[in-house]
Every structure is written in structure tokens, then in C-alpha cells.
PDB file of N, CA and C in Angstrom:
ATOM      1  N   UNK A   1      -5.210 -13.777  -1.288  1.00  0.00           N
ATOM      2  CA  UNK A   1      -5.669 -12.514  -0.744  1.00  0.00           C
ATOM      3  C   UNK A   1      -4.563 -11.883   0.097  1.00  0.00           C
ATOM      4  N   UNK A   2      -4.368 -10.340   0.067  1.00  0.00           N
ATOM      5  CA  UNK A   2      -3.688  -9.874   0.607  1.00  0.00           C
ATOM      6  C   UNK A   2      -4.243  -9.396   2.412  1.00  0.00           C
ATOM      7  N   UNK A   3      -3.294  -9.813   3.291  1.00  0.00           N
ATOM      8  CA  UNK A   3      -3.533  -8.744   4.259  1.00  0.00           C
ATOM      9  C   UNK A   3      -3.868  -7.468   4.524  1.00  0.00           C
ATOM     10  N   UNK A   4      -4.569  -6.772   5.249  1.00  0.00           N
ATOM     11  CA  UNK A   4      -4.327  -5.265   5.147  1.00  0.00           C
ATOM     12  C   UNK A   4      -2.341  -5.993   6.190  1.00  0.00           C
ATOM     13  N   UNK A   5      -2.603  -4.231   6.415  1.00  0.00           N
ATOM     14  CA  UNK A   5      -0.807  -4.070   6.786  1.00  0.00           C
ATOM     15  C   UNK A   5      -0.714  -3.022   7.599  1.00  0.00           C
ATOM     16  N   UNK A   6      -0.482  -2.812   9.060  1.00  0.00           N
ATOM     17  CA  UNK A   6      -0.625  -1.084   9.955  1.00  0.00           C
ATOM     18  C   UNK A   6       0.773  -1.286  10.026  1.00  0.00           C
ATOM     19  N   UNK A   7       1.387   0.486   9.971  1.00  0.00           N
ATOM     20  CA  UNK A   7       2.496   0.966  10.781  1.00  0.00           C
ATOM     21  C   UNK A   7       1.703   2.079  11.683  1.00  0.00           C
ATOM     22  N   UNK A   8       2.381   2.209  12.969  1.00  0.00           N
ATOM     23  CA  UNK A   8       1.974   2.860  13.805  1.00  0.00           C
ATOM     24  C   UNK A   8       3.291   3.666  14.523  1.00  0.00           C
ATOM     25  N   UNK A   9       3.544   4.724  14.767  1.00  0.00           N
ATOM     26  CA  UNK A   9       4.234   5.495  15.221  1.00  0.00           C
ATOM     27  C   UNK A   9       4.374   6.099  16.236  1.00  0.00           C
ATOM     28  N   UNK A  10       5.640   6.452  17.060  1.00  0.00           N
ATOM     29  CA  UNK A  10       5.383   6.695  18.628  1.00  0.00           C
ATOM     30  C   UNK A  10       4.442   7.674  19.101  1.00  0.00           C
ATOM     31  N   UNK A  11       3.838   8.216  18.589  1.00  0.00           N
ATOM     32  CA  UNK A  11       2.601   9.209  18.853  1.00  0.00           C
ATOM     33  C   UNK A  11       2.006   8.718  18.422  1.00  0.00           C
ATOM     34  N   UNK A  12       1.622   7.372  17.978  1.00  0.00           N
ATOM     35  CA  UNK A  12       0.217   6.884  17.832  1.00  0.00           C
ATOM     36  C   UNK A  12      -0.999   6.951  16.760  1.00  0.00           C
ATOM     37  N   UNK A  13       0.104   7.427  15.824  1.00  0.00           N
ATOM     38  CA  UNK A  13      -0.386   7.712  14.343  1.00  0.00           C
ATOM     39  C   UNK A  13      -0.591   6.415  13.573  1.00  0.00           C
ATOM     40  N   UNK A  14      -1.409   6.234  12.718  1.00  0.00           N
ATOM     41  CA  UNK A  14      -1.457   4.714  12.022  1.00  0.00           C
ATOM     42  C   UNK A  14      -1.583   4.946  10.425  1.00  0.00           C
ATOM     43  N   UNK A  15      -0.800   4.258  10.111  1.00  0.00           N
ATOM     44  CA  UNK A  15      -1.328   4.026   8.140  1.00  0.00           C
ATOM     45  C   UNK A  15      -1.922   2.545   8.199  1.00  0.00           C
ATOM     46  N   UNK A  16      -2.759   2.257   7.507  1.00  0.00           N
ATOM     47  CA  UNK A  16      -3.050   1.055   6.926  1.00  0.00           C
ATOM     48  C   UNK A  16      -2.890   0.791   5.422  1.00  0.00           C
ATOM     49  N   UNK A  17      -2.813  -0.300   4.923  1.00  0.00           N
ATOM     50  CA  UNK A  17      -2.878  -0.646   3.671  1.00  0.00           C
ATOM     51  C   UNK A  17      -3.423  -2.016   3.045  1.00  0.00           C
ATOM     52  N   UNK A  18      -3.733  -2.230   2.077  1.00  0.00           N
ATOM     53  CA  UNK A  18      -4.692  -2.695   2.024  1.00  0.00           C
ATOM     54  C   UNK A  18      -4.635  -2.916   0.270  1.00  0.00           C
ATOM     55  N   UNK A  19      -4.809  -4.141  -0.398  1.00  0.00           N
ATOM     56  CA  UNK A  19      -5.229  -4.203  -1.469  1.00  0.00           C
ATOM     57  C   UNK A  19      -7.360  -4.583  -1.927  1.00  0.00           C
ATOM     58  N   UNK A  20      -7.122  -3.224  -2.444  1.00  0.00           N
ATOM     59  CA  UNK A  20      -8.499  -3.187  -3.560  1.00  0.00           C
ATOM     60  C   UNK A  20      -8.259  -3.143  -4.827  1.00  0.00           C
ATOM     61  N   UNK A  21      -9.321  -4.051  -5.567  1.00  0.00           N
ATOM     62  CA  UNK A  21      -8.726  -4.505  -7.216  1.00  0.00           C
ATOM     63  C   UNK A  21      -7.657  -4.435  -7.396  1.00  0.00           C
ATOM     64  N   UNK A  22      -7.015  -4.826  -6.977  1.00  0.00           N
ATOM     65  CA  UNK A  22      -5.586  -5.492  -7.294  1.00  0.00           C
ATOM     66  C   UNK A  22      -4.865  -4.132  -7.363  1.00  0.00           C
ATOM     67  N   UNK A  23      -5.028  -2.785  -6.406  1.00  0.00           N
ATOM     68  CA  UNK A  23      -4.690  -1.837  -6.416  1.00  0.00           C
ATOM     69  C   UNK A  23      -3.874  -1.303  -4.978  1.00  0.00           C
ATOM     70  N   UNK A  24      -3.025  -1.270  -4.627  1.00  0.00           N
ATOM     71  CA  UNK A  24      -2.425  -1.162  -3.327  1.00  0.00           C
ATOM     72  C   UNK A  24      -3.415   0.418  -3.000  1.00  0.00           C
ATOM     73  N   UNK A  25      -4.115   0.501  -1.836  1.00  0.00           N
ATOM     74  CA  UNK A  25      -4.446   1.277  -1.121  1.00  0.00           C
ATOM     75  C   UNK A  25      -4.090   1.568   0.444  1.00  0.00           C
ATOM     76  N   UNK A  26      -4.294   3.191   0.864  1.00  0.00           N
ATOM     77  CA  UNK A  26      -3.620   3.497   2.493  1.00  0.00           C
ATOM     78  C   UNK A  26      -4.261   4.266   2.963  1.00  0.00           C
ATOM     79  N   UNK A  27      -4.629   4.058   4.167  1.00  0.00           N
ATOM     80  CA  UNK A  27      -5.601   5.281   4.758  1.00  0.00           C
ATOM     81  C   UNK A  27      -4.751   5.353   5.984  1.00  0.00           C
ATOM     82  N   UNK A  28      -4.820   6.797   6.234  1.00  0.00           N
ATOM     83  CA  UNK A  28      -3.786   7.438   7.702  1.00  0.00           C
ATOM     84  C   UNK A  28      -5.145   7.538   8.758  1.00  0.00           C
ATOM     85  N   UNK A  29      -4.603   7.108   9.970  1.00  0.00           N
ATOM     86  CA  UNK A  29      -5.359   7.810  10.744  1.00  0.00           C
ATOM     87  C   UNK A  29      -4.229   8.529  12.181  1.00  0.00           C
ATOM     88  N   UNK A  30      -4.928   9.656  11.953  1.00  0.00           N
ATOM     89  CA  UNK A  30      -4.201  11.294  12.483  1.00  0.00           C
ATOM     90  C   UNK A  30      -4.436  10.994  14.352  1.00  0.00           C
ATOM     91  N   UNK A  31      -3.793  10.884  14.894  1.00  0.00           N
ATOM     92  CA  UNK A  31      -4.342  10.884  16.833  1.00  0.00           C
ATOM     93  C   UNK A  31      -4.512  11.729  17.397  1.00  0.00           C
ATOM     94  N   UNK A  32      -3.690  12.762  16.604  1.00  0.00           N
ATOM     95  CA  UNK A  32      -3.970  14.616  17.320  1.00  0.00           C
ATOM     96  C   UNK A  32      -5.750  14.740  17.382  1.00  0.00           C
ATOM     97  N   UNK A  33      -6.381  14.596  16.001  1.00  0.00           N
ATOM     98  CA  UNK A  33      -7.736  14.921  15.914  1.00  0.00           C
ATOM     99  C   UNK A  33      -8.656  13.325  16.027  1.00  0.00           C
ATOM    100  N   UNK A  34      -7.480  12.260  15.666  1.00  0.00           N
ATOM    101  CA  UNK A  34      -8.469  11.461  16.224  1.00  0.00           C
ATOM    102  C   UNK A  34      -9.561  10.201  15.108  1.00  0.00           C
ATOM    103  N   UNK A  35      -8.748  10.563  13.843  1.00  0.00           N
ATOM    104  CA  UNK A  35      -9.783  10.571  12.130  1.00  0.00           C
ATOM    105  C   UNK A  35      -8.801  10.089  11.255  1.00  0.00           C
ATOM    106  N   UNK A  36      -9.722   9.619  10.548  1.00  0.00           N
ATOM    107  CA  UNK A  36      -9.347   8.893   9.572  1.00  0.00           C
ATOM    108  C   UNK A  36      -9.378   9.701   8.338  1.00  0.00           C
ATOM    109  N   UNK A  37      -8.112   9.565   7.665  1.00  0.00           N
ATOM    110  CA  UNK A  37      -8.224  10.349   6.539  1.00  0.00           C
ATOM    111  C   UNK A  37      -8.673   9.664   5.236  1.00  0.00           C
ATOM    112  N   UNK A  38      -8.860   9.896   3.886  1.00  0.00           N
ATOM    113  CA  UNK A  38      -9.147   9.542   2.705  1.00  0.00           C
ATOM    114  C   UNK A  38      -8.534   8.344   1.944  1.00  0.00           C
ATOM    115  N   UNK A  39      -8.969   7.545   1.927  1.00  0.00           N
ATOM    116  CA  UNK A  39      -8.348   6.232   1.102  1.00  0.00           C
ATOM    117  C   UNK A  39      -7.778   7.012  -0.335  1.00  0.00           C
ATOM    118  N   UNK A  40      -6.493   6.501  -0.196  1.00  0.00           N
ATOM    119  CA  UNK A  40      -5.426   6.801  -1.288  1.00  0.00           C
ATOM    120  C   UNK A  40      -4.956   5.839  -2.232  1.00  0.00           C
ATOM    121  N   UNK A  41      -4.643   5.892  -3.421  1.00  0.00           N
ATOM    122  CA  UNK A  41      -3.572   4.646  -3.926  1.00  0.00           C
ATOM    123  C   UNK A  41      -2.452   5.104  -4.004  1.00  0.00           C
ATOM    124  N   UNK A  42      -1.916   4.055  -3.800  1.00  0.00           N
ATOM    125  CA  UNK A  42      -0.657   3.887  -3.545  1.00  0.00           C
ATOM    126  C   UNK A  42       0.226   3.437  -5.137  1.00  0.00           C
ATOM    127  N   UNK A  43      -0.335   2.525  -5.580  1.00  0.00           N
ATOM    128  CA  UNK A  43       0.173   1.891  -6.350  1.00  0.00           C
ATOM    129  C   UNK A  43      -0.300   1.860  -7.574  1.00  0.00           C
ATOM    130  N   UNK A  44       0.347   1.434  -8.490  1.00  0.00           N
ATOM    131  CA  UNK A  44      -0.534   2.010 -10.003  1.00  0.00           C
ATOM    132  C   UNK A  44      -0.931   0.649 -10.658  1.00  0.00           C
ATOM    133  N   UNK A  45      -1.946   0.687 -11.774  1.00  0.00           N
ATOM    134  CA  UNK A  45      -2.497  -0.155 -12.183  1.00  0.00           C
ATOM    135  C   UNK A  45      -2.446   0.250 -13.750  1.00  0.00           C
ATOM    136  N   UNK A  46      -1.697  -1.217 -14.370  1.00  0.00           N
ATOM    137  CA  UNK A  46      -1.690  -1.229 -16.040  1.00  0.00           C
ATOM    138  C   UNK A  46      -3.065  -1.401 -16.717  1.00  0.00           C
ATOM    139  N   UNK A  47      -3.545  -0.782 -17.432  1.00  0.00           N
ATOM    140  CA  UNK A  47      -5.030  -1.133 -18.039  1.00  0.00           C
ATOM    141  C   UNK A  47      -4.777  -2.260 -19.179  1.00  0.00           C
ATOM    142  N   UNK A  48      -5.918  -3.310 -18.909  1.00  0.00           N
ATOM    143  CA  UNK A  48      -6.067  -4.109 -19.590  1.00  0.00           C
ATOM    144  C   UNK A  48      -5.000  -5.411 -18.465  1.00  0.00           C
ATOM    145  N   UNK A  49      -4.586  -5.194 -17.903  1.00  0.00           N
ATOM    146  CA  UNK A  49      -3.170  -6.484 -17.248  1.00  0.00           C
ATOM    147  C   UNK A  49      -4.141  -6.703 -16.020  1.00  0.00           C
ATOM    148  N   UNK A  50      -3.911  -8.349 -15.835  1.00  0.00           N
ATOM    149  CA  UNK A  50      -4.692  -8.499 -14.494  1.00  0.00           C
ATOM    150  C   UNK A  50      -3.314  -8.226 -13.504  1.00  0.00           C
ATOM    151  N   UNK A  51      -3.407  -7.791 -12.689  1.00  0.00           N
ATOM    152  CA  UNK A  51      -2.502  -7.614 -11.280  1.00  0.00           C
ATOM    153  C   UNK A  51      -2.406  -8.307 -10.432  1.00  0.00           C
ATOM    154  N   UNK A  52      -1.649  -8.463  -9.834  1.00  0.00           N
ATOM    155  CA  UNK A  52      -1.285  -9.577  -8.477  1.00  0.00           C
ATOM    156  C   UNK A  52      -0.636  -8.564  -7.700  1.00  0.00           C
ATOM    157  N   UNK A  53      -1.057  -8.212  -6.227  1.00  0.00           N
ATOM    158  CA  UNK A  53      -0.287  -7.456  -5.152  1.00  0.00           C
ATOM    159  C   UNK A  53      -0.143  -8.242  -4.252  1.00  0.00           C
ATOM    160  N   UNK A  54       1.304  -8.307  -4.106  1.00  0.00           N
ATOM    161  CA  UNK A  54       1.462  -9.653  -3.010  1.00  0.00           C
ATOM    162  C   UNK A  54       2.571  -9.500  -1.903  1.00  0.00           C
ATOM    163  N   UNK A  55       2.852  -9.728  -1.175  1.00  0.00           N
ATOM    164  CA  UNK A  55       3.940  -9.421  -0.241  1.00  0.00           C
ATOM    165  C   UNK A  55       3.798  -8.060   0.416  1.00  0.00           C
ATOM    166  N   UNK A  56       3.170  -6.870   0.862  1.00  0.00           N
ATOM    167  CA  UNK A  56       3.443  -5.597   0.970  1.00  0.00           C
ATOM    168  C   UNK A  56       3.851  -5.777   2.540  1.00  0.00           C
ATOM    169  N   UNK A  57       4.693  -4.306   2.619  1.00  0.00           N
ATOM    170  CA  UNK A  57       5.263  -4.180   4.181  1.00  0.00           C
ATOM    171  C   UNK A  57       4.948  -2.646   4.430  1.00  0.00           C
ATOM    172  N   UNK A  58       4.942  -2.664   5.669  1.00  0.00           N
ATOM    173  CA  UNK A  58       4.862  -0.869   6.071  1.00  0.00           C
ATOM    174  C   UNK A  58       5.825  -0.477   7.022  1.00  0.00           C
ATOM    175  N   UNK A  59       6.283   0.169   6.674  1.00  0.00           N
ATOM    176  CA  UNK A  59       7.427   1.176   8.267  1.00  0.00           C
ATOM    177  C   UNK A  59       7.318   2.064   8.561  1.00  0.00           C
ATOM    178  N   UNK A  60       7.036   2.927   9.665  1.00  0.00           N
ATOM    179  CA  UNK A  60       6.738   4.248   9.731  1.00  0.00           C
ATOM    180  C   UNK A  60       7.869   5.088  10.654  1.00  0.00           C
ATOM    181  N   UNK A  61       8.468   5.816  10.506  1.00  0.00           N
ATOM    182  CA  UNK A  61       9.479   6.190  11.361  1.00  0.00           C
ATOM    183  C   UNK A  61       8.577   7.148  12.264  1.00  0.00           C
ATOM    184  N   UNK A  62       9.698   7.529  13.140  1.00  0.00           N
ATOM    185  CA  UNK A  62       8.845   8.729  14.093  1.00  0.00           C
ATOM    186  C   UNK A  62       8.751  10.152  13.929  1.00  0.00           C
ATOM    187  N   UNK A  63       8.828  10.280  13.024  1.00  0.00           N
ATOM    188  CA  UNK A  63       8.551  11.447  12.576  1.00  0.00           C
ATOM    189  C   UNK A  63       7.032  11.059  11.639  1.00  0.00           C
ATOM    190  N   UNK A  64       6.463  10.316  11.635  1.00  0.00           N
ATOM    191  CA  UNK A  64       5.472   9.677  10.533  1.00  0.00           C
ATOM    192  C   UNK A  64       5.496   9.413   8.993  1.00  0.00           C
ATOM    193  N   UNK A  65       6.632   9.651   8.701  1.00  0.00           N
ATOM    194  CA  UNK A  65       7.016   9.077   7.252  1.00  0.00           C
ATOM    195  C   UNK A  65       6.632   7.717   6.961  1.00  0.00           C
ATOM    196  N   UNK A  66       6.051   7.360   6.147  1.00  0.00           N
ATOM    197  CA  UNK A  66       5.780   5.723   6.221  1.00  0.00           C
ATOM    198  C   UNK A  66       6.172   5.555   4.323  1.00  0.00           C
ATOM    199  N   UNK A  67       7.262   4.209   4.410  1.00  0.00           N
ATOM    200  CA  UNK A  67       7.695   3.386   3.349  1.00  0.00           C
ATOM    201  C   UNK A  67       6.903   2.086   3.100  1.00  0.00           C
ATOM    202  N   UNK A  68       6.112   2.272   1.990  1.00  0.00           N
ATOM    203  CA  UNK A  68       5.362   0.994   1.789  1.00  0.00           C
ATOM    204  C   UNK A  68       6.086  -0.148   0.672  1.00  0.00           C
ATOM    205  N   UNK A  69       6.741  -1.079   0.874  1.00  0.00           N
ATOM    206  CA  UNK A  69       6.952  -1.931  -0.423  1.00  0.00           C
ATOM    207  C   UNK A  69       6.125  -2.780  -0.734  1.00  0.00           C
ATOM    208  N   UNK A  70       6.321  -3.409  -1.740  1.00  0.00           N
ATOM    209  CA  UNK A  70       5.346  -4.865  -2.120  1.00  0.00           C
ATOM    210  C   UNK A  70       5.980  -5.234  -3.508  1.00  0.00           C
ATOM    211  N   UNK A  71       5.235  -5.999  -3.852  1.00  0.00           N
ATOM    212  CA  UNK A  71       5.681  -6.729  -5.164  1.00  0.00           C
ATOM    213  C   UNK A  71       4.532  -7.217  -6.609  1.00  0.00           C
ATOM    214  N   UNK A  72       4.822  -6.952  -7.355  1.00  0.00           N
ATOM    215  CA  UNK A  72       3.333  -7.241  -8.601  1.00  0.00           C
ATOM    216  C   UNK A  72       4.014  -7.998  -9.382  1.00  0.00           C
ATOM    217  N   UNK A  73       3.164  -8.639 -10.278  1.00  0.00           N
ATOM    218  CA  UNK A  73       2.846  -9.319 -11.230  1.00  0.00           C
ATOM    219  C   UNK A  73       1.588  -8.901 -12.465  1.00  0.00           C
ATOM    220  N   UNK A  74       1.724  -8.284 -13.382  1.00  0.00           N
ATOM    221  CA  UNK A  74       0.988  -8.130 -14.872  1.00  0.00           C
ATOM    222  C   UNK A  74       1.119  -9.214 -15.342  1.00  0.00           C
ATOM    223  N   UNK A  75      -0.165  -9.695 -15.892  1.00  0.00           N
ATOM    224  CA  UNK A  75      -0.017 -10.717 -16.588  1.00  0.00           C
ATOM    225  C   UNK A  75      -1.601 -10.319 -17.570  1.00  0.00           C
ATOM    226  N   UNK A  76      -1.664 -10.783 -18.315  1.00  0.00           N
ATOM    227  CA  UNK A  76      -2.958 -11.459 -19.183  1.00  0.00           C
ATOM    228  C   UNK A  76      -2.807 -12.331 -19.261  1.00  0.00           C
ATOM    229  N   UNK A  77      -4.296 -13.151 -18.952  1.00  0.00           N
ATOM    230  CA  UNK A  77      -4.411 -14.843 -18.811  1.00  0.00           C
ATOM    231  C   UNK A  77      -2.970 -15.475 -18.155  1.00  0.00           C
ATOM    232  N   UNK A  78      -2.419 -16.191 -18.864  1.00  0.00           N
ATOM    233  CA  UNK A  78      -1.674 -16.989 -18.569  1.00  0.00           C
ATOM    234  C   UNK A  78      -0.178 -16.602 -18.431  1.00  0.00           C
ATOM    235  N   UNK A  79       0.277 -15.501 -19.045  1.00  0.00           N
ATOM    236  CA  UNK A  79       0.969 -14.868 -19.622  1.00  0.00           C
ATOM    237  C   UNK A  79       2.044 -13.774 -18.783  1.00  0.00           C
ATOM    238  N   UNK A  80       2.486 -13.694 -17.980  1.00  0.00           N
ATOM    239  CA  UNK A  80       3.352 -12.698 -17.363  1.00  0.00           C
ATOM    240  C   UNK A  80       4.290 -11.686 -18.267  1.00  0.00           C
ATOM    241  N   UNK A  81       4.120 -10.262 -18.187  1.00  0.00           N
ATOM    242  CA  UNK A  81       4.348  -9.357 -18.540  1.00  0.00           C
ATOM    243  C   UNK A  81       5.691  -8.642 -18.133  1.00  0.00           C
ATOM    244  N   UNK A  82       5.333  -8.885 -16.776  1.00  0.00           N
ATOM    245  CA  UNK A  82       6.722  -7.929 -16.142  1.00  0.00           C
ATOM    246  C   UNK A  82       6.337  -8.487 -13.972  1.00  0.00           C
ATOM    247  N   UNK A  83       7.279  -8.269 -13.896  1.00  0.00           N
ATOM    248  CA  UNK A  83       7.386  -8.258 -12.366  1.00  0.00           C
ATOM    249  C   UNK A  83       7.729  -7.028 -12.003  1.00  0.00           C
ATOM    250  N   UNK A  84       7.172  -6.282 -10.473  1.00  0.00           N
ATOM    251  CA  UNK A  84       8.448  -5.537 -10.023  1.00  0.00           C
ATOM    252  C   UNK A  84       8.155  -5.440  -8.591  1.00  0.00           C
ATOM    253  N   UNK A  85       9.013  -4.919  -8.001  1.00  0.00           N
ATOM    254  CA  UNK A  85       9.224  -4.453  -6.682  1.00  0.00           C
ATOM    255  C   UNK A  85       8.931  -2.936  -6.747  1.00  0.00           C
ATOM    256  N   UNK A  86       7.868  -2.614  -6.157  1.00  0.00           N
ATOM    257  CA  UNK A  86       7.048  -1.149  -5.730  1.00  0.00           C
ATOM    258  C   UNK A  86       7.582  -0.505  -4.449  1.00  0.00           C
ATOM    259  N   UNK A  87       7.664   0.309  -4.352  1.00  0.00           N
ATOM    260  CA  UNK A  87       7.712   1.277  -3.304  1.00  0.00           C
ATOM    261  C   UNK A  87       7.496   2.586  -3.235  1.00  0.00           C
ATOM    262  N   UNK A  88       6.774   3.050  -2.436  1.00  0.00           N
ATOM    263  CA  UNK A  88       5.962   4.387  -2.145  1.00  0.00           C
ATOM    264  C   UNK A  88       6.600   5.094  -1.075  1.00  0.00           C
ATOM    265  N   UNK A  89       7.112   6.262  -0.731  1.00  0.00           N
ATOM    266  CA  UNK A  89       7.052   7.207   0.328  1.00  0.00           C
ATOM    267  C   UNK A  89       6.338   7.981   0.604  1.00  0.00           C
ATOM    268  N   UNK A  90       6.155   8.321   1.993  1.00  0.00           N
ATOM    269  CA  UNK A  90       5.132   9.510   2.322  1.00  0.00           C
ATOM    270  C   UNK A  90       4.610   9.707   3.494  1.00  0.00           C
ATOM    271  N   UNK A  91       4.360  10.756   3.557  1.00  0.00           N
ATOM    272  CA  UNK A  91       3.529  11.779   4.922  1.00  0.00           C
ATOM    273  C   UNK A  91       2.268  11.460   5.081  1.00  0.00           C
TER     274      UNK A  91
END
């Protein structure tokens, strides 16, 4: 099982992340207003491949840019497909 994962920023802004179905997900929450914004994916999912999300990191600079990496595995059954190293940017 994966961790969720917070970056938090000098104003007090937060991303979280979080794997659902084997799907990297991030929800921001805003400090100006105080809220949580809309669960997003992050990461993409092969149809038909079971997924493995494993390792993810978050950084958020101060300006609130946040870099998410992590790492997957596709496989069916027994079988490995491909590996890779993911990474997302964003506001």
C-alpha cells in the first residue's frame, strides 16, 4: 500500500496525493479560502494492465508549483510489461 504524500508551501498551501486503484491521485487545499479542491489524477492508467504505484514524492516550491514523481509497474498476472518513472507538474 501506498502512503498518501503532503507538500506544503510557505503560505500554507497543501497538495496531497494519494493512490486510488492503482491510480496516482491529488487534491490541493487553497489557505487563502481555506478548501479543498477536487480530487484529480495525476497519473494514467493502461486498460486491461494491473498497476503498481509505488515510491511517489511531492515538492512544492513557493510559489505553489508542486512536482509529483513515482514509479509503476504494468503487468498482467505474472508478467511485467514495462516500468517507468512518472512525473507530473502543476499549479
Amino acid at each position: 500500500m501506498v502512503q498518501p504524500k503532503l507538500a506544503i508551501d510557505v503560505a500554507g498551501n497543501v497538495m496531497l496525493a494519494f493512490n486510488e486503484d492503482q491510480s496516482m491521485k491529488a487534491v490541493r487545499f487553497r489557505s487563502s479560502d481555506r478548501s479543498w479542491g477536487s480530487v484529480a489524477s495525476i497519473g494514467k492508467h493502461t486498460e486491461g494492465m494491473e498497476k503498481s504505484v509505488l515510491e511517489p514524492t511531492l515538492v512544492m516550491d513557493a510559489g505553489g508549483v508542486v512536482t509529483a514523481v513515482w514509479y509503476t509497474t504494468n503487468q498482467r498476472g505474472s508478467t511485467v510489461y514495462d516500468n517507468e518513472i512518472v512525473a507530473n507538474r502543476f499549479k
